[in-house]
PDB file of N, CA and C in Angstrom:
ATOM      1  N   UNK A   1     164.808-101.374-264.832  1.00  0.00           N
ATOM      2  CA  UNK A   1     165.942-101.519-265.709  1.00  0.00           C
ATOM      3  C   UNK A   1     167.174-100.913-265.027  1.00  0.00           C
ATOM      4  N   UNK A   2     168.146-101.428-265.155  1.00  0.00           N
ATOM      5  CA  UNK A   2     169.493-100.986-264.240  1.00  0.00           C
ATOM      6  C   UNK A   2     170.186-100.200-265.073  1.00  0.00           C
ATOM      7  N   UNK A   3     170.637 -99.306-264.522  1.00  0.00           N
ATOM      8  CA  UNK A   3     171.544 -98.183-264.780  1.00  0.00           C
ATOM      9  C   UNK A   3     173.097 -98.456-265.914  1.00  0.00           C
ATOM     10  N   UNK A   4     172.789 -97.815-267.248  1.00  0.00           N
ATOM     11  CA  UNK A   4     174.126 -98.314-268.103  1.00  0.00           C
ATOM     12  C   UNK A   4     175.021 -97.751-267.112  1.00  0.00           C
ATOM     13  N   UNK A   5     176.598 -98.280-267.943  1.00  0.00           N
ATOM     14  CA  UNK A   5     177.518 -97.570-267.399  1.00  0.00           C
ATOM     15  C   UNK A   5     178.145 -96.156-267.572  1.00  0.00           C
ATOM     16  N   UNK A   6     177.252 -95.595-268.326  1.00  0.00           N
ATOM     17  CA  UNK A   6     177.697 -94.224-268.520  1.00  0.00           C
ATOM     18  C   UNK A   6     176.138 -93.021-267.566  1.00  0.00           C
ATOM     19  N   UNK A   7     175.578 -93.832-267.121  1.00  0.00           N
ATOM     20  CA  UNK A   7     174.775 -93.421-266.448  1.00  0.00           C
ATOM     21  C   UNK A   7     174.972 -92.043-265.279  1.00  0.00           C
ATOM     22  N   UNK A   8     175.771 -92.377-264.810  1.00  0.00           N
ATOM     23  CA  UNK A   8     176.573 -91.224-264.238  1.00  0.00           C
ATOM     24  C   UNK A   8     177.459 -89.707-264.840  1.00  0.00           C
ATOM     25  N   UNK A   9     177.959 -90.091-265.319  1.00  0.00           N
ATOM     26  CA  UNK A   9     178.307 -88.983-266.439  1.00  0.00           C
ATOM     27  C   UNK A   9     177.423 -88.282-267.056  1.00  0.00           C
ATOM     28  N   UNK A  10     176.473 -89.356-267.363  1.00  0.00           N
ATOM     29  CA  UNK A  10     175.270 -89.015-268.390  1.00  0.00           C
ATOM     30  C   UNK A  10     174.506 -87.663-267.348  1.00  0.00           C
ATOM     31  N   UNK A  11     174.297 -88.427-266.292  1.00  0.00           N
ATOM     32  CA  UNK A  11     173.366 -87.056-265.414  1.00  0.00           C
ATOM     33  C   UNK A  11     174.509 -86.173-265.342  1.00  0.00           C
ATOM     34  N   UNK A  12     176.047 -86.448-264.860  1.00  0.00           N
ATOM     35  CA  UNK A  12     176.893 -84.654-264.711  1.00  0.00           C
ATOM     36  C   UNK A  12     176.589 -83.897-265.682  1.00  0.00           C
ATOM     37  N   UNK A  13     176.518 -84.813-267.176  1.00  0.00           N
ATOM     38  CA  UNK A  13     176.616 -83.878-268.343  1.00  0.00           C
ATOM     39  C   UNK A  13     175.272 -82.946-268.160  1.00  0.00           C
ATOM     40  N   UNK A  14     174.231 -83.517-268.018  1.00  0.00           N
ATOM     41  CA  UNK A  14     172.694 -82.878-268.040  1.00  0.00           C
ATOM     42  C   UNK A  14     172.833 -82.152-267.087  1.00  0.00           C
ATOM     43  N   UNK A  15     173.235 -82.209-265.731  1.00  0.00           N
ATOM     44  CA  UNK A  15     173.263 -80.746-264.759  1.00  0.00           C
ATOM     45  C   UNK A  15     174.242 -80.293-264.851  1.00  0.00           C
ATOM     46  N   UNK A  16     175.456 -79.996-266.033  1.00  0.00           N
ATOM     47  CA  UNK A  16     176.359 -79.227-266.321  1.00  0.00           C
ATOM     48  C   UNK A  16     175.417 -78.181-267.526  1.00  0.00           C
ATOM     49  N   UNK A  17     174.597 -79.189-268.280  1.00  0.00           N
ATOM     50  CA  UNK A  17     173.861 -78.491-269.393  1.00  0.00           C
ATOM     51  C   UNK A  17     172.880 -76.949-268.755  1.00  0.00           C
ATOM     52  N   UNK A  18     172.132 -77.773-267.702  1.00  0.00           N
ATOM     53  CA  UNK A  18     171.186 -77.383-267.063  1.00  0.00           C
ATOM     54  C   UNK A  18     172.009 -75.655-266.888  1.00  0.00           C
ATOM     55  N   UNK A  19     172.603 -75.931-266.197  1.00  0.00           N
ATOM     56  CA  UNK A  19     173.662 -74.733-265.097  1.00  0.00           C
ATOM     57  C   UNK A  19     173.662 -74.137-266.481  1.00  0.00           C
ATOM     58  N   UNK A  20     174.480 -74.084-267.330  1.00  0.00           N
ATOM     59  CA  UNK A  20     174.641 -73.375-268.698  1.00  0.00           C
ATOM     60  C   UNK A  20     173.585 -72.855-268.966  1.00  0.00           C
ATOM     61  N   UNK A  21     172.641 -73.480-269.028  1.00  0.00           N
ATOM     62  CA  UNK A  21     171.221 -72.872-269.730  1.00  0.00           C
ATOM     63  C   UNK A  21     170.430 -72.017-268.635  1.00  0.00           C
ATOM     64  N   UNK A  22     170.772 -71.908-267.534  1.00  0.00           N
ATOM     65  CA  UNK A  22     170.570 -70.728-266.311  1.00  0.00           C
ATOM     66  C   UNK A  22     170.674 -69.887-266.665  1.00  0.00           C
ATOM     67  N   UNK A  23     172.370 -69.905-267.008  1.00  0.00           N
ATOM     68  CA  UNK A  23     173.144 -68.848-266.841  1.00  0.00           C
ATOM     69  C   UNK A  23     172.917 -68.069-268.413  1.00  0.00           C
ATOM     70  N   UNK A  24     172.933 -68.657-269.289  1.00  0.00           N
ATOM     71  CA  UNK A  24     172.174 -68.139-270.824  1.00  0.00           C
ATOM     72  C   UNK A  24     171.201 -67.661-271.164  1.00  0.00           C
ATOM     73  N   UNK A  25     170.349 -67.675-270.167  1.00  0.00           N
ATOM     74  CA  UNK A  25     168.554 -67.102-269.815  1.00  0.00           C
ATOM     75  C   UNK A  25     169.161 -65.869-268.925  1.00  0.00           C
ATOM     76  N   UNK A  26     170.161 -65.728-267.824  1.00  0.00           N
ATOM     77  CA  UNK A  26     170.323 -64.451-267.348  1.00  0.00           C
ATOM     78  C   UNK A  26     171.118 -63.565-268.146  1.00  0.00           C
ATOM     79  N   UNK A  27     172.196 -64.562-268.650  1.00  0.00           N
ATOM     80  CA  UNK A  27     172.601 -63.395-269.755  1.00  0.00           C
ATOM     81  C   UNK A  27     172.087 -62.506-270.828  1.00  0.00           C
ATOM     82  N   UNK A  28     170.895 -63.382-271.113  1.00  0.00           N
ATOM     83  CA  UNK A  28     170.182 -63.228-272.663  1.00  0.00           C
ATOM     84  C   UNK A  28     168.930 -61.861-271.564  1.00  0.00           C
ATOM     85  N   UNK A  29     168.937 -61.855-271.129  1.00  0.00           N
ATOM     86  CA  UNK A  29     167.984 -60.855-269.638  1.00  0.00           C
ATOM     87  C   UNK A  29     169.165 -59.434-269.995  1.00  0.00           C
ATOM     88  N   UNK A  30     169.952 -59.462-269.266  1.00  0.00           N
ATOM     89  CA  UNK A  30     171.343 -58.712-269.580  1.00  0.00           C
ATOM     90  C   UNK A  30     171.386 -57.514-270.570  1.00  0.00           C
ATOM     91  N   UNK A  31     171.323 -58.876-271.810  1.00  0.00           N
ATOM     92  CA  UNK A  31     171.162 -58.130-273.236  1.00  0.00           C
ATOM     93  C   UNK A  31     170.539 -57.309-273.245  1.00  0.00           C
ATOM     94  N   UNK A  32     168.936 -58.149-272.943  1.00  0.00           N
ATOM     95  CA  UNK A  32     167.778 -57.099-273.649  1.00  0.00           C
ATOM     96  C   UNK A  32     167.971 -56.006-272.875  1.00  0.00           C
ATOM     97  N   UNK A  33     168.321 -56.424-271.285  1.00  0.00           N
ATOM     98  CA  UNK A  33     168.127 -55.067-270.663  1.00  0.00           C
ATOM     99  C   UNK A  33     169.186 -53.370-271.177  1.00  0.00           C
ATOM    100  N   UNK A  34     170.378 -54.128-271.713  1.00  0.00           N
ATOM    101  CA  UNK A  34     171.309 -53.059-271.930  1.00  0.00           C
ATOM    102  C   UNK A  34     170.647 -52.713-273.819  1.00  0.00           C
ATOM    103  N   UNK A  35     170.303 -53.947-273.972  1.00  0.00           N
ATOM    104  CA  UNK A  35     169.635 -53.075-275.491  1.00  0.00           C
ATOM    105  C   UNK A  35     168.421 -52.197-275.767  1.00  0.00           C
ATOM    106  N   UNK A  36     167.734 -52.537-274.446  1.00  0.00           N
ATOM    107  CA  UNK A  36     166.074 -51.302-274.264  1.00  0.00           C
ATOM    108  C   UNK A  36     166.836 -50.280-273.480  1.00  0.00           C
ATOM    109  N   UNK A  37     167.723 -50.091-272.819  1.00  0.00           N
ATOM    110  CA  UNK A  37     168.478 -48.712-272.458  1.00  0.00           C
ATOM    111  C   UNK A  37     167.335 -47.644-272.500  1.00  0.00           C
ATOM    112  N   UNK A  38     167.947 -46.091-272.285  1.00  0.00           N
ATOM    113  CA  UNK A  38     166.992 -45.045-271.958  1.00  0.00           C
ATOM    114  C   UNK A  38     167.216 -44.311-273.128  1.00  0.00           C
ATOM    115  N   UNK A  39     167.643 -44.478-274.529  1.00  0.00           N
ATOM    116  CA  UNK A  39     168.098 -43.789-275.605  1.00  0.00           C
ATOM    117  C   UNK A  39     169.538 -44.331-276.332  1.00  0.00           C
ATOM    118  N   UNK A  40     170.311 -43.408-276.895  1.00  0.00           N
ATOM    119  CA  UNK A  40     170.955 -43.692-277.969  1.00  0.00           C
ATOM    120  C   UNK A  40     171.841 -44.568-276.917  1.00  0.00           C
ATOM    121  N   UNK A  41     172.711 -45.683-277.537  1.00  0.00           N
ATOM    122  CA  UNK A  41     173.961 -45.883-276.405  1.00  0.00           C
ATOM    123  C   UNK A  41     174.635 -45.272-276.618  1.00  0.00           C
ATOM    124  N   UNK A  42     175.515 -45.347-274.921  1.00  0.00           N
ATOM    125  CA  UNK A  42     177.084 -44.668-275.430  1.00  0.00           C
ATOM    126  C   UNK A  42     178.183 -45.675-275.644  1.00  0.00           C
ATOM    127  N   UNK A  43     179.677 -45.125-275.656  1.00  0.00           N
ATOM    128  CA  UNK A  43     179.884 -45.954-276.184  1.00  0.00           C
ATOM    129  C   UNK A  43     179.937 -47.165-274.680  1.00  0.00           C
ATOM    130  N   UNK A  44     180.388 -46.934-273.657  1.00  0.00           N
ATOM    131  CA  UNK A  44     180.680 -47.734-272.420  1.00  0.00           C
ATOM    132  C   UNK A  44     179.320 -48.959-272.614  1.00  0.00           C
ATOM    133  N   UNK A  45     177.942 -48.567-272.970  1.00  0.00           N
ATOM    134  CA  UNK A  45     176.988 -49.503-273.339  1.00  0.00           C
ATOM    135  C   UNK A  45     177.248 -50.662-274.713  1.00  0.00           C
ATOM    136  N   UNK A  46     177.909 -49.662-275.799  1.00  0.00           N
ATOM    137  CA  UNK A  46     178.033 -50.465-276.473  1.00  0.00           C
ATOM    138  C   UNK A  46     178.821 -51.501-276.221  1.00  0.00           C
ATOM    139  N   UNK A  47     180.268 -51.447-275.655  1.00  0.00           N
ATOM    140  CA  UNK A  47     181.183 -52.245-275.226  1.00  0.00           C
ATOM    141  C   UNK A  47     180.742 -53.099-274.182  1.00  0.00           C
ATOM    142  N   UNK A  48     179.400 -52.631-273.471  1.00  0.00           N
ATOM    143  CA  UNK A  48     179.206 -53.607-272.134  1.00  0.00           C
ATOM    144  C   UNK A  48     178.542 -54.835-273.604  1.00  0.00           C
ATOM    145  N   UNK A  49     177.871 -54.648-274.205  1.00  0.00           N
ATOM    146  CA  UNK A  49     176.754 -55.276-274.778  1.00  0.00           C
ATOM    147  C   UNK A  49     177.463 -56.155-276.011  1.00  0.00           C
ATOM    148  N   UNK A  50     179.154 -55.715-276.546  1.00  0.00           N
ATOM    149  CA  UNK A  50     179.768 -56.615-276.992  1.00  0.00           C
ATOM    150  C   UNK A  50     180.342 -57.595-276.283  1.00  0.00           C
ATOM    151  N   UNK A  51     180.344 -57.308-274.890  1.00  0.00           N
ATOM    152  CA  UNK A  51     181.033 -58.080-274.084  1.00  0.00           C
ATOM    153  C   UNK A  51     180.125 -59.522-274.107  1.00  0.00           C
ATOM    154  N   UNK A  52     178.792 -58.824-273.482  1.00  0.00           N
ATOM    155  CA  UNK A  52     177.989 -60.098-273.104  1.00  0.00           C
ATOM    156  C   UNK A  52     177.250 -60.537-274.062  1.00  0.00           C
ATOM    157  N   UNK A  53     177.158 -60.169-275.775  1.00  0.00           N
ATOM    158  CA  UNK A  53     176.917 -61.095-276.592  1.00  0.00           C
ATOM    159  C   UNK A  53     178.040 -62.468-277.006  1.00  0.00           C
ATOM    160  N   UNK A  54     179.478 -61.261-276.668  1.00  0.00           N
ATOM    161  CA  UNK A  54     180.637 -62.924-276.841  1.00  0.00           C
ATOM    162  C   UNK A  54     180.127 -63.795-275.977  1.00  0.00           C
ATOM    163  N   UNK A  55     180.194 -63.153-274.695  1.00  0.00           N
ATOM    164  CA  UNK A  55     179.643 -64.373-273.329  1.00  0.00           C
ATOM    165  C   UNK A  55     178.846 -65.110-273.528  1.00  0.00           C
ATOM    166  N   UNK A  56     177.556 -64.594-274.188  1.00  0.00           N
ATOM    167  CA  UNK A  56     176.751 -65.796-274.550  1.00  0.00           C
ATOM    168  C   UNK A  56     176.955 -66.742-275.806  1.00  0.00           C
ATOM    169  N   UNK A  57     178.034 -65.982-276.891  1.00  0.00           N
ATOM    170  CA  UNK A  57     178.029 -66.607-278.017  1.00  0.00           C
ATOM    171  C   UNK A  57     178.986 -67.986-277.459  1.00  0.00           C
ATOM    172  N   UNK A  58     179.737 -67.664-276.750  1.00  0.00           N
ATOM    173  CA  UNK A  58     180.632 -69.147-275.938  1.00  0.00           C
ATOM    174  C   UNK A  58     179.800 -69.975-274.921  1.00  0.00           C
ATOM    175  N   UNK A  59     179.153 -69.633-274.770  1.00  0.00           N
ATOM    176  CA  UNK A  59     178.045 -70.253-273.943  1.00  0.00           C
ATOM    177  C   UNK A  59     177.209 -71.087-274.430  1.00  0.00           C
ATOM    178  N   UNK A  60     176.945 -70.500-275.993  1.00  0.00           N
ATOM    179  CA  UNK A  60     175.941 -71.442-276.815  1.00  0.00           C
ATOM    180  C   UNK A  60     176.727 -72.750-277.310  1.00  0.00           C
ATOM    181  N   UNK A  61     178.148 -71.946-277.902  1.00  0.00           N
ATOM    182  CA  UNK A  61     179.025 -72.703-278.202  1.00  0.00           C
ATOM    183  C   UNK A  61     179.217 -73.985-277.349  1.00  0.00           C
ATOM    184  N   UNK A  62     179.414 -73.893-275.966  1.00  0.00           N
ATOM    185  CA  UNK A  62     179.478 -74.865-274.830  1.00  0.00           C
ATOM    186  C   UNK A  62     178.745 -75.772-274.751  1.00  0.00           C
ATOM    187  N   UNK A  63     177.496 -75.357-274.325  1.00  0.00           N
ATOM    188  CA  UNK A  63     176.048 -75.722-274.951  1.00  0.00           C
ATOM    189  C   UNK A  63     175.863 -76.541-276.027  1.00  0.00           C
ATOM    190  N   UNK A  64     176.706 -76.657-277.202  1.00  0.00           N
ATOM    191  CA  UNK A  64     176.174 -76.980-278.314  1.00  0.00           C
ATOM    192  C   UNK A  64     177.228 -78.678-278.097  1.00  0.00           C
ATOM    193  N   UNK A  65     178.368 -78.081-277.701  1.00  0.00           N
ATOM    194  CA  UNK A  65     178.923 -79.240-277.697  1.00  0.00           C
ATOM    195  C   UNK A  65     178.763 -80.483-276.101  1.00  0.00           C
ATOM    196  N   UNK A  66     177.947 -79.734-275.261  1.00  0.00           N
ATOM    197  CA  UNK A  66     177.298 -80.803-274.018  1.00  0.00           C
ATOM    198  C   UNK A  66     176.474 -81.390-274.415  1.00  0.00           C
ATOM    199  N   UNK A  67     175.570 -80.785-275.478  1.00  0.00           N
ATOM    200  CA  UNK A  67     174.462 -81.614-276.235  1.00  0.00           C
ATOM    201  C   UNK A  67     175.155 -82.749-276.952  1.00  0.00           C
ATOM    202  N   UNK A  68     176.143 -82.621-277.478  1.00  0.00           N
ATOM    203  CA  UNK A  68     176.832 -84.006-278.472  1.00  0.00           C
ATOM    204  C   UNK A  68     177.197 -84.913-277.722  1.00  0.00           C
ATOM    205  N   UNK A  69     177.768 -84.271-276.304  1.00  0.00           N
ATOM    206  CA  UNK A  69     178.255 -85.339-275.182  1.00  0.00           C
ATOM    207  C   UNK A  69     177.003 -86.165-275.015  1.00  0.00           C
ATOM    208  N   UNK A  70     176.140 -85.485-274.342  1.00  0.00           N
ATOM    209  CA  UNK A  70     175.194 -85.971-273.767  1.00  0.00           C
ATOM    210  C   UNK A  70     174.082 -87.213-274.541  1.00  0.00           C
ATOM    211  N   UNK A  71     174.295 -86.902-276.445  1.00  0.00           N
ATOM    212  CA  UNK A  71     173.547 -87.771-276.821  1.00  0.00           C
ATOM    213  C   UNK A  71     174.520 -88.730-277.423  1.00  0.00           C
ATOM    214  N   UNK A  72     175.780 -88.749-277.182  1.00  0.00           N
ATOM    215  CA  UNK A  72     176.672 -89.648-277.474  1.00  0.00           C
ATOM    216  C   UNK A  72     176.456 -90.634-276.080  1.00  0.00           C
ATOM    217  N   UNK A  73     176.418 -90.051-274.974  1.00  0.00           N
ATOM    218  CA  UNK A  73     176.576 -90.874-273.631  1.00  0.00           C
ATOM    219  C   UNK A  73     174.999 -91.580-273.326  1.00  0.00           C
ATOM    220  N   UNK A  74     174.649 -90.861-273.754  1.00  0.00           N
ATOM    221  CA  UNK A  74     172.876 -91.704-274.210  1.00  0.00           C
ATOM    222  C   UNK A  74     172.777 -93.147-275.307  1.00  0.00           C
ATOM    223  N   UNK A  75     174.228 -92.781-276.388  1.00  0.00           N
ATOM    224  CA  UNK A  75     173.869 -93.744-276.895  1.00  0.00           C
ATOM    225  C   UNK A  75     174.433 -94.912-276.251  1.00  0.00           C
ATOM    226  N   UNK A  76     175.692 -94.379-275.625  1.00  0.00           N
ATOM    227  CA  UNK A  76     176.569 -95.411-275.193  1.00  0.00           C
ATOM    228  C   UNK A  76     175.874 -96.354-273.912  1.00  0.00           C
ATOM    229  N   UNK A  77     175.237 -95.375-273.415  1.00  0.00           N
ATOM    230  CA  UNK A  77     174.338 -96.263-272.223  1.00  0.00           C
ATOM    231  C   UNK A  77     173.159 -96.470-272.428  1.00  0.00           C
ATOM    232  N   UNK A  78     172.859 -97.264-273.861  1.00  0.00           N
ATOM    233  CA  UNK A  78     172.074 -98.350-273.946  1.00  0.00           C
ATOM    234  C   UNK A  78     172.717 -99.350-274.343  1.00  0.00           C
ATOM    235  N   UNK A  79     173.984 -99.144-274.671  1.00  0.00           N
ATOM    236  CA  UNK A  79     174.610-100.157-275.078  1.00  0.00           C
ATOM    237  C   UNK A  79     174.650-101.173-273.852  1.00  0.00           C
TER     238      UNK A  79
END
């Protein structure tokens, strides 16, 4: 079967997804690691650990909307 015309895009979008979801598995690593810490945090922990929950919360965010691309460009290339 030959390739729609959004076929191309279609794969950037999926190894743009991919890369995101790397990088959301090391961040989400990150977390746990600054949230199992050696005791109470201080505050420099707490602030590292607000940092990189925004990071990932825009990340999911990103994420959420490559998924809409991606099954929009799925639909379009069966058309």
């Amino acid at each position: 079967m030959p390739a729609g015309p959004y076929h191309d895009a279609l794969q950037e979008l999926q190894e743009l997804e991919h890369a995101l979801s790397k990088e959301r598995t090391r961040l989400q690593a990150r977390i746990d690691f600054v949230r199992a810490g050696t005791g109470a945090p201080g505050i420099a922990e707490m602030d590292q650990l607000q940092r990189l929950q925004e990071k990932e919360q825009e990340l999911s965010q990103r994420r959420r909307a490559l998924h809409r691309q991606i099954d929009a460009a799925r639909a379009r290339n069966k058309s």
